[in-house]
N, C-alpha and C. Protein backbone atom coordinates (compact mmCIF):
# COMPACT_ATOMS: atom_id res chain seq x y z
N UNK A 1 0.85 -1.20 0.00
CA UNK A 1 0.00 0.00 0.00
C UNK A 1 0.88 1.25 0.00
N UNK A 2 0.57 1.90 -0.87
CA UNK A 2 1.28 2.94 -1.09
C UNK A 2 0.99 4.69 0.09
N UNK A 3 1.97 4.92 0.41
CA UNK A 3 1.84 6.02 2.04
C UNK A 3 1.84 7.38 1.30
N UNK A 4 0.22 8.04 1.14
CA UNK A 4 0.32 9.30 0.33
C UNK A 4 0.65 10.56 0.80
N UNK A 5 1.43 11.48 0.44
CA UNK A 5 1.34 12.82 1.07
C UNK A 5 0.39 13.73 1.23
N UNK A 6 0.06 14.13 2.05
CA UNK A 6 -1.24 15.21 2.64
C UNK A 6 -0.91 15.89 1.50
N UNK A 7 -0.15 16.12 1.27
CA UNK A 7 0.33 17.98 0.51
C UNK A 7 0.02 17.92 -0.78
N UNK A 8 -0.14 16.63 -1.18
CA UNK A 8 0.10 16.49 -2.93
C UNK A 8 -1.53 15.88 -3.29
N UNK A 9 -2.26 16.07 -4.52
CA UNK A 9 -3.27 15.40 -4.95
C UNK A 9 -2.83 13.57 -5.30
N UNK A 10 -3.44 13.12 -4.69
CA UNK A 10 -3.58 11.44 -4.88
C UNK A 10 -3.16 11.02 -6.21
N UNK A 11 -4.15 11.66 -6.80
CA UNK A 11 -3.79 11.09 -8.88
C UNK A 11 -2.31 11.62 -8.91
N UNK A 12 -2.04 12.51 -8.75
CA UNK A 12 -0.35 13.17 -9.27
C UNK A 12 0.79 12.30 -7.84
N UNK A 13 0.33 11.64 -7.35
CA UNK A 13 1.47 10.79 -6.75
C UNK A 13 0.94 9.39 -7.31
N UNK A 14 0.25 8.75 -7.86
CA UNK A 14 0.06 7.50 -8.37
C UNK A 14 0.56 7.96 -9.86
N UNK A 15 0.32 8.97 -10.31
CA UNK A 15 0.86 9.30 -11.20
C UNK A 15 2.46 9.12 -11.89
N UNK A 16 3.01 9.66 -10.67
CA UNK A 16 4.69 9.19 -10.22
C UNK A 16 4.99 7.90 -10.59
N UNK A 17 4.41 7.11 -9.23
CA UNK A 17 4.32 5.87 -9.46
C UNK A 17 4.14 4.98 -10.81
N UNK A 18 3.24 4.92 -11.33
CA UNK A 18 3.28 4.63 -12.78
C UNK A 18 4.14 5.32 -14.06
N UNK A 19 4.33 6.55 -13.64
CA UNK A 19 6.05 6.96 -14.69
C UNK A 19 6.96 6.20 -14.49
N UNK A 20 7.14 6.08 -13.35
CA UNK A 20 8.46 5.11 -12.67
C UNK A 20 8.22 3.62 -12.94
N UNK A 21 6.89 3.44 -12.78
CA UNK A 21 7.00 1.80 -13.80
C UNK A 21 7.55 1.43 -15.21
N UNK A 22 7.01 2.49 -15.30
CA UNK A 22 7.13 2.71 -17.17
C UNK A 22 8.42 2.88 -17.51
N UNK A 23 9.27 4.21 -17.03
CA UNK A 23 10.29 4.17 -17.06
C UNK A 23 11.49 3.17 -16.69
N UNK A 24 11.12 2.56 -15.69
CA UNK A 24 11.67 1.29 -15.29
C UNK A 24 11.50 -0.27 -16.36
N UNK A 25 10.51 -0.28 -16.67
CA UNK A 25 10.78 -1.26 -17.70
C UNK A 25 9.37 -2.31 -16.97
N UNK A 26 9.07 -1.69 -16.20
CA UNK A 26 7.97 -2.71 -14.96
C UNK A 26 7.14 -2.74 -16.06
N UNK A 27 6.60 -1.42 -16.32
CA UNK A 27 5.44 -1.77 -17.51
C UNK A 27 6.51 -1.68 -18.94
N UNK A 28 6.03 -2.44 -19.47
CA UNK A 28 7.01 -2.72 -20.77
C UNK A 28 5.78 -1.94 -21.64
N UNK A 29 6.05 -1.24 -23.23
CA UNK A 29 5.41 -0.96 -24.39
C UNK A 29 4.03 -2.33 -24.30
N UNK A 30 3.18 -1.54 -24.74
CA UNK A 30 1.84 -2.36 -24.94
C UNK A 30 0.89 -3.09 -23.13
N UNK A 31 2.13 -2.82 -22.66
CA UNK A 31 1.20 -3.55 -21.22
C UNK A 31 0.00 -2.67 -20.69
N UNK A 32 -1.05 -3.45 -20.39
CA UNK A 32 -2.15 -2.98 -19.70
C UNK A 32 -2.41 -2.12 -18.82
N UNK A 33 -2.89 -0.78 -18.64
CA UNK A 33 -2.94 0.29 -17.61
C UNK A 33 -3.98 -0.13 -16.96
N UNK A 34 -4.80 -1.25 -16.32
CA UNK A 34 -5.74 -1.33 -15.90
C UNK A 34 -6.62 -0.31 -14.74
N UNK A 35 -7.57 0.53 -14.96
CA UNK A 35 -7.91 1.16 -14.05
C UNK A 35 -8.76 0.76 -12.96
N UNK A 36 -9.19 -0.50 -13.27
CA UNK A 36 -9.68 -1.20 -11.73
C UNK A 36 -8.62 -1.58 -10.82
N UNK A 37 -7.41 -2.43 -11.68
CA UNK A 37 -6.60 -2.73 -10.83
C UNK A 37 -5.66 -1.64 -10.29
N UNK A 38 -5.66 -0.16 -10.79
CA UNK A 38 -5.14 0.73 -10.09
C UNK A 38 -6.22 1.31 -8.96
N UNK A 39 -7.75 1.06 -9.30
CA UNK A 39 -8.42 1.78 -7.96
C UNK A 39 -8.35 1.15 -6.84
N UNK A 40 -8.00 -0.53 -6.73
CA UNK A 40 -7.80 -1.47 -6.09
C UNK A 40 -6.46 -1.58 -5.66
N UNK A 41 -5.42 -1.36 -6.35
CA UNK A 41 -4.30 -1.34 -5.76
C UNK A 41 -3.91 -0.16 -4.69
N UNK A 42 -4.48 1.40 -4.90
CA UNK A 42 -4.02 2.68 -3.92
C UNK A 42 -5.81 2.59 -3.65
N UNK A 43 -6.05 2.15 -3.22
CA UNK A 43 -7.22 2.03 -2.82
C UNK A 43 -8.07 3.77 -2.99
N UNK A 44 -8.52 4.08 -4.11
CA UNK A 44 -9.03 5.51 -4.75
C UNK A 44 -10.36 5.30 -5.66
N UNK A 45 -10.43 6.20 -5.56
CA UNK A 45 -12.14 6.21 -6.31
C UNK A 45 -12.01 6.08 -7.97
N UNK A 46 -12.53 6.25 -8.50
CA UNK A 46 -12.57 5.71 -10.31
C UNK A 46 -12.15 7.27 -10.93
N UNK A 47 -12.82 8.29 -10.69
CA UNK A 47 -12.34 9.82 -10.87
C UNK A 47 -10.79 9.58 -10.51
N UNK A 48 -10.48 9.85 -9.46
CA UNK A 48 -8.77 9.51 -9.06
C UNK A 48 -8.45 9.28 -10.50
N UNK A 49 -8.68 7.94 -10.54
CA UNK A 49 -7.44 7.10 -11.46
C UNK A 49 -8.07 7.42 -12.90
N UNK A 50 -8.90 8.22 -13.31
CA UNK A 50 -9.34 8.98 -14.65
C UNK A 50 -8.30 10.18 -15.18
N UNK A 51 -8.23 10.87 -13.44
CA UNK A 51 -7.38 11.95 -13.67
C UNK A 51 -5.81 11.58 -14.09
N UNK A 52 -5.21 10.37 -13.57
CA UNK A 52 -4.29 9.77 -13.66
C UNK A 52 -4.06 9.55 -15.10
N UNK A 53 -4.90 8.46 -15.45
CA UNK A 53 -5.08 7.99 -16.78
C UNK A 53 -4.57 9.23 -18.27
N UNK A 54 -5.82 10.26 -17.73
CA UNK A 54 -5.86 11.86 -18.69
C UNK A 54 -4.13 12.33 -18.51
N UNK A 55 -3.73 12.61 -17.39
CA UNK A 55 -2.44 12.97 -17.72
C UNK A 55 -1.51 12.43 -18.28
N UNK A 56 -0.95 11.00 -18.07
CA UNK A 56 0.28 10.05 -18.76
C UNK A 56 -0.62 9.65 -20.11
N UNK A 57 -2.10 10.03 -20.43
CA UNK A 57 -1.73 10.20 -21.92
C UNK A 57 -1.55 11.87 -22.63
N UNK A 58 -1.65 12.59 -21.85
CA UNK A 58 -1.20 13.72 -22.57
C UNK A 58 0.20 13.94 -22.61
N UNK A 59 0.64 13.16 -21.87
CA UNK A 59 2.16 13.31 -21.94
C UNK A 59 2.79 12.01 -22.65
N UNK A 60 2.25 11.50 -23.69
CA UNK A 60 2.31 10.45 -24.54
C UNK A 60 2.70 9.42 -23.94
N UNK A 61 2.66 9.07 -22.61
CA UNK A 61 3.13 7.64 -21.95
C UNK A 61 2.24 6.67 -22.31
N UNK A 62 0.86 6.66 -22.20
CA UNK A 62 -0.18 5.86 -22.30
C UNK A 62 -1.04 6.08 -23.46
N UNK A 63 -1.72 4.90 -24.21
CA UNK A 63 -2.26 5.27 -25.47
C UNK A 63 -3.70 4.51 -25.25
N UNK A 64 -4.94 5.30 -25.20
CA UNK A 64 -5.86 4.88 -25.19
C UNK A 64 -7.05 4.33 -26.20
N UNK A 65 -7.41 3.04 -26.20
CA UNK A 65 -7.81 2.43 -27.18
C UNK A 65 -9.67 2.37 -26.54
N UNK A 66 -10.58 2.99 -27.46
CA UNK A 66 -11.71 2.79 -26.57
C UNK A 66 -12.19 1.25 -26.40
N UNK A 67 -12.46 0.93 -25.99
CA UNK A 67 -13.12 -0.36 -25.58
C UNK A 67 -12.03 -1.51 -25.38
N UNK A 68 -11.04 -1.25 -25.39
CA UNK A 68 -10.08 -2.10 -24.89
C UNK A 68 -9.46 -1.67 -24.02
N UNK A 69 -9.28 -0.21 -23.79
CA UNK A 69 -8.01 0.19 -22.58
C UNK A 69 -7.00 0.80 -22.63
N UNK A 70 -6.38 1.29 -21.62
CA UNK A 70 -5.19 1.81 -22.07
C UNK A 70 -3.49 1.12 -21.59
N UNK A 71 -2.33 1.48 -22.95
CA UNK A 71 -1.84 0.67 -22.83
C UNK A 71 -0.40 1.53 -22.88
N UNK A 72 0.41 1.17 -22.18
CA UNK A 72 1.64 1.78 -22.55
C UNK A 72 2.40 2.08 -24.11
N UNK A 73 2.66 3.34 -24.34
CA UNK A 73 3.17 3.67 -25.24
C UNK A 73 4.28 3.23 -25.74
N UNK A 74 4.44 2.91 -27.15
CA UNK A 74 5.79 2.03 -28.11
C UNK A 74 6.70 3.64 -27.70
N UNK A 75 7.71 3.41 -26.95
CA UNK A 75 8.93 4.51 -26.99
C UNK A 75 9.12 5.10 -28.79
């Protein structure tokens, strides 16, 4: 379980967290961004992990496919 800071919005520190996967190699190109298993994992509401979602794809990390999901971006 991940220990959040008072100071910071929830989505922009899970946010972190999932750059740092990505960047790390944890999530490899094409792997699954699941957003249940992120509301379930930092235990957060579905908004949370929307806002999450909206940012790492505007910043081309994540590529969203409708009805399938979103998936990490080919570098």
């Amino acid at each position: 379980m991940m220990e959040f800071d008072p100071t910071r919005p929830k989505w922009a520190q899970i946010a972190d967290e999932i750059r740092r996967r990505i960047a790390s190699g944890e999530y490899p190109p094409n792997h699954l961004i699941s957003e249940v298993q992120m509301e379930a994992e930092f235990d957060v509401a579905r908004g949370t992990v929307r806002k999450v979602t909206a940012a790492l794809r505007a910043e081309g990390l994540i590529v969203t496919t409708p009805g399938m999901g979103s998936f990490v971006a080919k570098r």
